[in-house]
Protein backbone atom coordinates (compact mmCIF):
# COMPACT_ATOMS: atom_id res chain seq x y z
CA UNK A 1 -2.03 -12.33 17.24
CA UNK A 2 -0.26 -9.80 15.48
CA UNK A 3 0.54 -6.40 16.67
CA UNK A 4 0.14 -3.54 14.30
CA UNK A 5 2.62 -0.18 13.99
CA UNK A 6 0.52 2.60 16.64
CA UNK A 7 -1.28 5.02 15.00
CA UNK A 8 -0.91 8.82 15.08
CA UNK A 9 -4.25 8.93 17.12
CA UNK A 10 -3.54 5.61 19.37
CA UNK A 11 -0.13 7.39 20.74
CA UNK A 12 -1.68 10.68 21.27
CA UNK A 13 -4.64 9.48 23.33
CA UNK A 14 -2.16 7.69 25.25
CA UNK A 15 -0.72 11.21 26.22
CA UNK A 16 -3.99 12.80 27.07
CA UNK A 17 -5.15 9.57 29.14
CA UNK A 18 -2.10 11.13 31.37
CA UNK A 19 -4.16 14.45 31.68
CA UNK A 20 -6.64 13.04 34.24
CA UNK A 21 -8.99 14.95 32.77
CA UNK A 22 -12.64 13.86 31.49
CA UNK A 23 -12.44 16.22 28.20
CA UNK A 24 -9.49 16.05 26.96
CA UNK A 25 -7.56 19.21 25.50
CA UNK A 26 -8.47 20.44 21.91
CA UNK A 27 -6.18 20.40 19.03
CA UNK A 28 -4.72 23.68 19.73
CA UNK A 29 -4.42 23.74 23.07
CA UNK A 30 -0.93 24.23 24.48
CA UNK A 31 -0.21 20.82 26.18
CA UNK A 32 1.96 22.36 29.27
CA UNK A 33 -0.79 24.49 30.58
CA UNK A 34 -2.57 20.77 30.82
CA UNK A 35 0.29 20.29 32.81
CA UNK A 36 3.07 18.64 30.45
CA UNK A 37 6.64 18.68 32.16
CA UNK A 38 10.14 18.87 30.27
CA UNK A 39 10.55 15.14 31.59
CA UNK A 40 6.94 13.37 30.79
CA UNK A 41 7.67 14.96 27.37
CA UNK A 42 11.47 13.13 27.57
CA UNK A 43 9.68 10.13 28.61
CA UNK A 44 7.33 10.62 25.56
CA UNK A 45 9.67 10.56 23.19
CA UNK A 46 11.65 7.93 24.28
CA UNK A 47 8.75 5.84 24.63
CA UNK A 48 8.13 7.15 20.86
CA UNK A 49 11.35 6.12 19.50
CA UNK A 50 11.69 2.57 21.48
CA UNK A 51 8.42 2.18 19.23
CA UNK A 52 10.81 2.97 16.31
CA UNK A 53 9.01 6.78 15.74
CA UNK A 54 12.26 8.89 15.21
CA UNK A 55 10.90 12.13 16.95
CA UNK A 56 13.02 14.01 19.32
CA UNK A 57 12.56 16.12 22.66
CA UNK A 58 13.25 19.02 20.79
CA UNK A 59 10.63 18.65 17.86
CA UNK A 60 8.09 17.75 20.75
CA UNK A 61 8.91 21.02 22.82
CA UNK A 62 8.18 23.23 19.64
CA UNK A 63 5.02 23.30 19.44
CA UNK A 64 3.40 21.31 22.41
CA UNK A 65 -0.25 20.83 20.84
CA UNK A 66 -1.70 17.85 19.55
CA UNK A 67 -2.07 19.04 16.01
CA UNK A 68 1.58 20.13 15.63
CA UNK A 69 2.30 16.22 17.03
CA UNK A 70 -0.45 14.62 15.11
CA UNK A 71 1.17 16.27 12.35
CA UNK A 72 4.57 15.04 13.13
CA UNK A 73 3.66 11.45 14.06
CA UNK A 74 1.87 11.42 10.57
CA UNK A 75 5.04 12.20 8.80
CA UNK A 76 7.66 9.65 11.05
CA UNK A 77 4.47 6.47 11.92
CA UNK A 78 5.61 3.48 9.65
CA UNK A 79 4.04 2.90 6.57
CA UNK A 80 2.34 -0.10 8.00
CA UNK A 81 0.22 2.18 10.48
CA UNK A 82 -1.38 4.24 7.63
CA UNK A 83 -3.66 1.93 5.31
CA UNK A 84 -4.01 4.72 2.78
CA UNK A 85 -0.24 4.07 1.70
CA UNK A 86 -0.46 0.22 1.52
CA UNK A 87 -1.31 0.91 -2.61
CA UNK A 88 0.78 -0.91 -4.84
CA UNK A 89 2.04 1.91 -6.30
CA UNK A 90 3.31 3.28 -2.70
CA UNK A 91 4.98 0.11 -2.65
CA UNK A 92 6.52 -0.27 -5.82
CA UNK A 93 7.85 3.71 -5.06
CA UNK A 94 9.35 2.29 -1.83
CA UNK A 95 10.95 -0.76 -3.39
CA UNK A 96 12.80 1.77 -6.37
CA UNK A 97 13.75 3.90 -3.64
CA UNK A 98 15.32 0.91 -1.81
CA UNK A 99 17.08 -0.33 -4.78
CA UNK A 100 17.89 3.34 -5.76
CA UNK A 101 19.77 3.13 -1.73
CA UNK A 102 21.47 -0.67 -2.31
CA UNK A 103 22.84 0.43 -6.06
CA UNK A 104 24.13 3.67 -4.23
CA UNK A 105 25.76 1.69 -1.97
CA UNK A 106 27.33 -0.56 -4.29
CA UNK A 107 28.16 2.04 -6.88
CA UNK A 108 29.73 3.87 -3.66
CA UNK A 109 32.20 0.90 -2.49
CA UNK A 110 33.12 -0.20 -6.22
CA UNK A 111 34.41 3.95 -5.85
CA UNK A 112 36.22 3.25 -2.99
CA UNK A 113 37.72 -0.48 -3.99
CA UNK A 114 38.86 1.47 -7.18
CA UNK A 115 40.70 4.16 -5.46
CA UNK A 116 42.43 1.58 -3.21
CA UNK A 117 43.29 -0.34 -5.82
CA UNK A 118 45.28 2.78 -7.70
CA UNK A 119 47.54 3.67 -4.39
């Protein structure tokens, strides 16, 4: 069985499922008056990046509500978590970008193997 990328909603309902609570907080509600602690939300976002979701402590702690973090886990989940991107054209951007990166690169240490070369 194959395990997909979490989802923006899967890793926030696996915050509030640490509320206790039977309604869980709305969108805008500040997440520390539901009881959120500097170190659950260090724990959060280790447990975010382990996952490979580059989010700090710091852009947590900004704005502790689930929209601002919706909105953030929307911008850093892998492509492979959000179906709406899995277009060809979405792909083929991603693959130019790539090669755009290696050429870079390449371009980059043919630079530097040049300038060695003229000392």
């Amino acid at each position: 069985m194959t395990q997909h990328p979490p989802t923006a909603d899967e890793l926030l309902r696996s915050v509030t499922d640490t509320f206790g609570s039977e309604e869980p907080p709305s969108d805008d509600d500040s997440l520390i008056t539901w009881g959120l602690d500097s170190i659950t939300l260090m724990k959060i976002a280790g447990g975010w990046r382990r996952r490979g979701i580059p989010i700090s402590f710091a852009e947590l702690a900004k704005e502790p509500t689930l929209r601002a973090w919706r909105e953030l886990l929307q911008a850093h989940v892998p492509a492979t978590a959000r179906p709406a991107e899995r277009t060809p054209a979405a792909m083929s951007r991603r693959a130019c970008e790539e090669e755009c990166r290696r050429s870079s690169s390449r371009a980059a240490a043919v630079r530097a193997s040049s300038v060695r070369r003229s000392w």
